[in-house]
Protein backbone atom coordinates (compact mmCIF):
# COMPACT_ATOMS: atom_id res chain seq x y z
CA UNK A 1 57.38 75.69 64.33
CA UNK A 2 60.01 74.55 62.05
CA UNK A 3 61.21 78.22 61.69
CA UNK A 4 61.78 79.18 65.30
CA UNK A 5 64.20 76.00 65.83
CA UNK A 6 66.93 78.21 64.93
CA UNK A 7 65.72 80.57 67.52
CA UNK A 8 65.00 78.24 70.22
CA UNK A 9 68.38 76.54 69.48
CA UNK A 10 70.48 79.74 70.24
CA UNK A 11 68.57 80.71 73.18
CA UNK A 12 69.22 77.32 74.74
CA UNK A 13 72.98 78.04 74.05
CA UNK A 14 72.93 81.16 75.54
CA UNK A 15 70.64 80.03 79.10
CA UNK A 16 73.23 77.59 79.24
CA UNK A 17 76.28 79.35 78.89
CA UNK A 18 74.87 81.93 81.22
CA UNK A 19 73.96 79.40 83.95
CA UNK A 20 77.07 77.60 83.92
CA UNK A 21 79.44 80.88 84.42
CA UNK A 22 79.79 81.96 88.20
CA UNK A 23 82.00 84.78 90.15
CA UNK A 24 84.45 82.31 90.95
CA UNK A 25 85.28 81.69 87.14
CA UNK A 26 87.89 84.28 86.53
CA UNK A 27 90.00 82.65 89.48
CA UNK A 28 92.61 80.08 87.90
CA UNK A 29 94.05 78.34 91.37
CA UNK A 30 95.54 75.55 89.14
CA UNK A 31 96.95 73.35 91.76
CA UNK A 32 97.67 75.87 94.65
CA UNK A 33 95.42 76.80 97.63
CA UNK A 34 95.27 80.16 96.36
CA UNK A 35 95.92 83.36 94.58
CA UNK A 36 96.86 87.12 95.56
CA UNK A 37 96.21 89.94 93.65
CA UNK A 38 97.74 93.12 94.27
CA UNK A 39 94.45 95.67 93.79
CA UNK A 40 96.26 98.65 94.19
CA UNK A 41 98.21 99.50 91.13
CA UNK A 42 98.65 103.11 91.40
CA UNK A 43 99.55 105.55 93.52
CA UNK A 44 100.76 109.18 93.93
CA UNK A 45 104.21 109.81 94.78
CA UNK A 46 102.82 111.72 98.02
CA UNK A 47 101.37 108.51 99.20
CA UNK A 48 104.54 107.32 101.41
CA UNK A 49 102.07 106.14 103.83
CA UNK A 50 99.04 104.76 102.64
CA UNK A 51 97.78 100.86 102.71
CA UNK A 52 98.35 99.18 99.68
CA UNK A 53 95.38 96.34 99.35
CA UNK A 54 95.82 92.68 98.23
CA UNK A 55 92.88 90.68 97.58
CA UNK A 56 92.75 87.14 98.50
CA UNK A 57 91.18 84.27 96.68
CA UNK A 58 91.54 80.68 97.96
CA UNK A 59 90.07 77.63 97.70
CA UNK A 60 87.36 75.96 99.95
CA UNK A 61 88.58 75.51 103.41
CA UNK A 62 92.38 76.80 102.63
CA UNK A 63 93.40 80.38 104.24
CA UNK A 64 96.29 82.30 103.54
CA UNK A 65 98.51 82.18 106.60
CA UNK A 66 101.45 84.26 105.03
CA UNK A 67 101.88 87.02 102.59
CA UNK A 68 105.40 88.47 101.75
CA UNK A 69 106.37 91.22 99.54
CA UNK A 70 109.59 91.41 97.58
CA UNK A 71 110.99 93.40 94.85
CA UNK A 72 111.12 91.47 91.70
CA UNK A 73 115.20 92.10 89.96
CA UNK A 74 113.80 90.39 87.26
CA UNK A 75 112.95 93.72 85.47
CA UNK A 76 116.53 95.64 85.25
CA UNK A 77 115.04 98.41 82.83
CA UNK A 78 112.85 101.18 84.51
CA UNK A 79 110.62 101.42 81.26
CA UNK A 80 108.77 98.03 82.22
CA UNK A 81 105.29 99.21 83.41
CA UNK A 82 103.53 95.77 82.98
CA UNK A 83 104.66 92.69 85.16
CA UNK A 84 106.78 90.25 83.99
CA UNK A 85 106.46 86.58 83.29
CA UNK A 86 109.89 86.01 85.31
CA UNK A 87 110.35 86.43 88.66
CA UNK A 88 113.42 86.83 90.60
CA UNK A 89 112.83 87.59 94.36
CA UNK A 90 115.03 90.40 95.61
CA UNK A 91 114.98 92.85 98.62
CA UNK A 92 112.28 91.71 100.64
CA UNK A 93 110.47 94.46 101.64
CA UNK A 94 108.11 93.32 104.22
CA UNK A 95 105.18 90.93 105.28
CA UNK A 96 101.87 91.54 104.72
CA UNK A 97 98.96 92.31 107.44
CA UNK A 98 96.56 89.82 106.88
CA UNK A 99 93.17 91.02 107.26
CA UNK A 100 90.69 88.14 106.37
CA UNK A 101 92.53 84.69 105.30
CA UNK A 102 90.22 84.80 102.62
CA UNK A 103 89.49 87.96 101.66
CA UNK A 104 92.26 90.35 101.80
CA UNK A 105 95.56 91.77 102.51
CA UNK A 106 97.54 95.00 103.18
CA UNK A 107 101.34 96.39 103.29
CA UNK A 108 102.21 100.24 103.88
CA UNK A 109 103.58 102.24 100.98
CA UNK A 110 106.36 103.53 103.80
CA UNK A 111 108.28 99.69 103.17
CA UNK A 112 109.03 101.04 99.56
CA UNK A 113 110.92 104.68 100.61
CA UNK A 114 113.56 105.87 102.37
CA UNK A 115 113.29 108.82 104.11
CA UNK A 116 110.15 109.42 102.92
CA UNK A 117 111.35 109.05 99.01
CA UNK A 118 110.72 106.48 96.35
CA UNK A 119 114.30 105.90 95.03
CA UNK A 120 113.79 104.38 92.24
CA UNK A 121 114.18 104.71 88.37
CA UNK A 122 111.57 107.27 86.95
CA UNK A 123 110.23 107.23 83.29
CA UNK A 124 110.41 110.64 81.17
CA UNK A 125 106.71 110.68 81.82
CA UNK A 126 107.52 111.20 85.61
CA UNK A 127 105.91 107.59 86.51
CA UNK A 128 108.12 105.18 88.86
CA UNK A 129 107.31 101.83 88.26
CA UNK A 130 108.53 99.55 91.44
CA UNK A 131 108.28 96.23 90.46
CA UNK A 132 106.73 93.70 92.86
CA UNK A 133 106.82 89.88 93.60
CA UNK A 134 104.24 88.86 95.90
CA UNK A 135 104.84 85.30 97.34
CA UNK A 136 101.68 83.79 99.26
CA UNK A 137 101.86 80.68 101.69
CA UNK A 138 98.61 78.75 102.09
CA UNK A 139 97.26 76.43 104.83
CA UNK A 140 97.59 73.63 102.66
CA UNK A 141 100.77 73.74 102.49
CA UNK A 142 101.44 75.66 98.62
CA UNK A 143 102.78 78.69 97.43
CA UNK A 144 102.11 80.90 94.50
CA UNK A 145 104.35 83.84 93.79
CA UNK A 146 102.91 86.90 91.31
CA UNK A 147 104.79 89.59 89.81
CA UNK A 148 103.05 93.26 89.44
CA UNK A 149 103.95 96.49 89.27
CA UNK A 150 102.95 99.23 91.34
CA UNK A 151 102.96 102.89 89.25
CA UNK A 152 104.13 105.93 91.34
CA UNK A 153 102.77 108.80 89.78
CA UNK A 154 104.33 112.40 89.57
CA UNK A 155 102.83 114.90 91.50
CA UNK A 156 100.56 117.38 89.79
CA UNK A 157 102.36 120.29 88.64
CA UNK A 158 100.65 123.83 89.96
C-alpha cells in the first residue's frame, strides 16, 4: 500500500483541481457587472456590411443595458495589430444592438467606412488594423471599457 500513496496522492490533486475549475473561470469581472468581448477579430475588406459580434459576460442578475463603440487614438502608428493597454476614446462610431443582455452583441461593419471604404492606415502586408474601444454600461450601475483591434484583410489577389 505504502507504494501507491504517491499515486493516490496525485490523483487526489488532479480530481480536485478538475472539480473546482468551471466555464465561468476564464471570466475576470473584478469589480464590474460585466465584460464584452469583441469575437470578431477579422474581416475581409469586402465585408462593409456584415455584423460584427460581441459576446457578453455578466454577473448574476446584472444585464448589459448599453454597448458603445469608439475608435481608440490611443494607437497613432498603423503597425499596432494587438490592442493596447491605453485607451483613449475617440470618434464614436456607433451603439451597439443588443441582442441578449447576457449573451451577446452586434454593430455593422458599414459604421467603420465611408462610402463603402475603410480609410484607414494599411500595413505593407495589405492588413488595416482599426483600432477599437468598446465601453459597456451595466445594470448595476458600472462600466468597463476594452480596447481590440479589428484586422481588415486585403482582398485575394486573382
Amino acid at each position: 500500500m505504502k507504494k501507491y500513496i504517491k499515486q493516490i496522492v496525485a490523483f487526489a490533486f488532479v480530481a480536485v483541481a478538475l472539480v473546482s475549475c468551471s466555464a465561468d473561470d476564464n471570466t475576470q469581472l473584478g469589480s464590474a457587472g460585466g465584460n464584452v468581448i469583441l469575437t470578431t477579430t477579422s474581416i475581409n475588406r469586402v465585408d462593409t456590411n456584415v455584423d460584427l459580434n460581441l459576446k457578453i459576460n455578466t454577473k448574476a442578475g446584472v444585464t448589459a443595458s448599453k454597448i458603445e463603440v469608439y475608435n481608440n487614438v490611443a494607437v497613432t502608428t498603423a503597425s499596432a495589430t494587438v490592442p493596447t493597454t491605453t485607451i483613449k476614446l475617440g470618434t464614436k462610431f456607433t451603439d451597439a444592438t443588443i441582442v441578449d443582455p447576457t449573451a451577446s452583441a452586434k454593430f455593422s461593419s458599414s459604421v467603420l467606412t465611408t462610402n463603402g471604404v475603410f480609410n484607414f492606415p494599411s500595413l505593407s502586408s495589405g492588413v488595416t488594423p482599426i483600432q477599437l474601444a468598446i465601453v459597456a454600461t451595466y445594470s448595476d450601475g458600472s462600466t468597463t471599457t476594452n480596447a481590440y483591434v479589428l484586422s481588415v484583410k486585403a482582398p485575394v489577389a486573382k
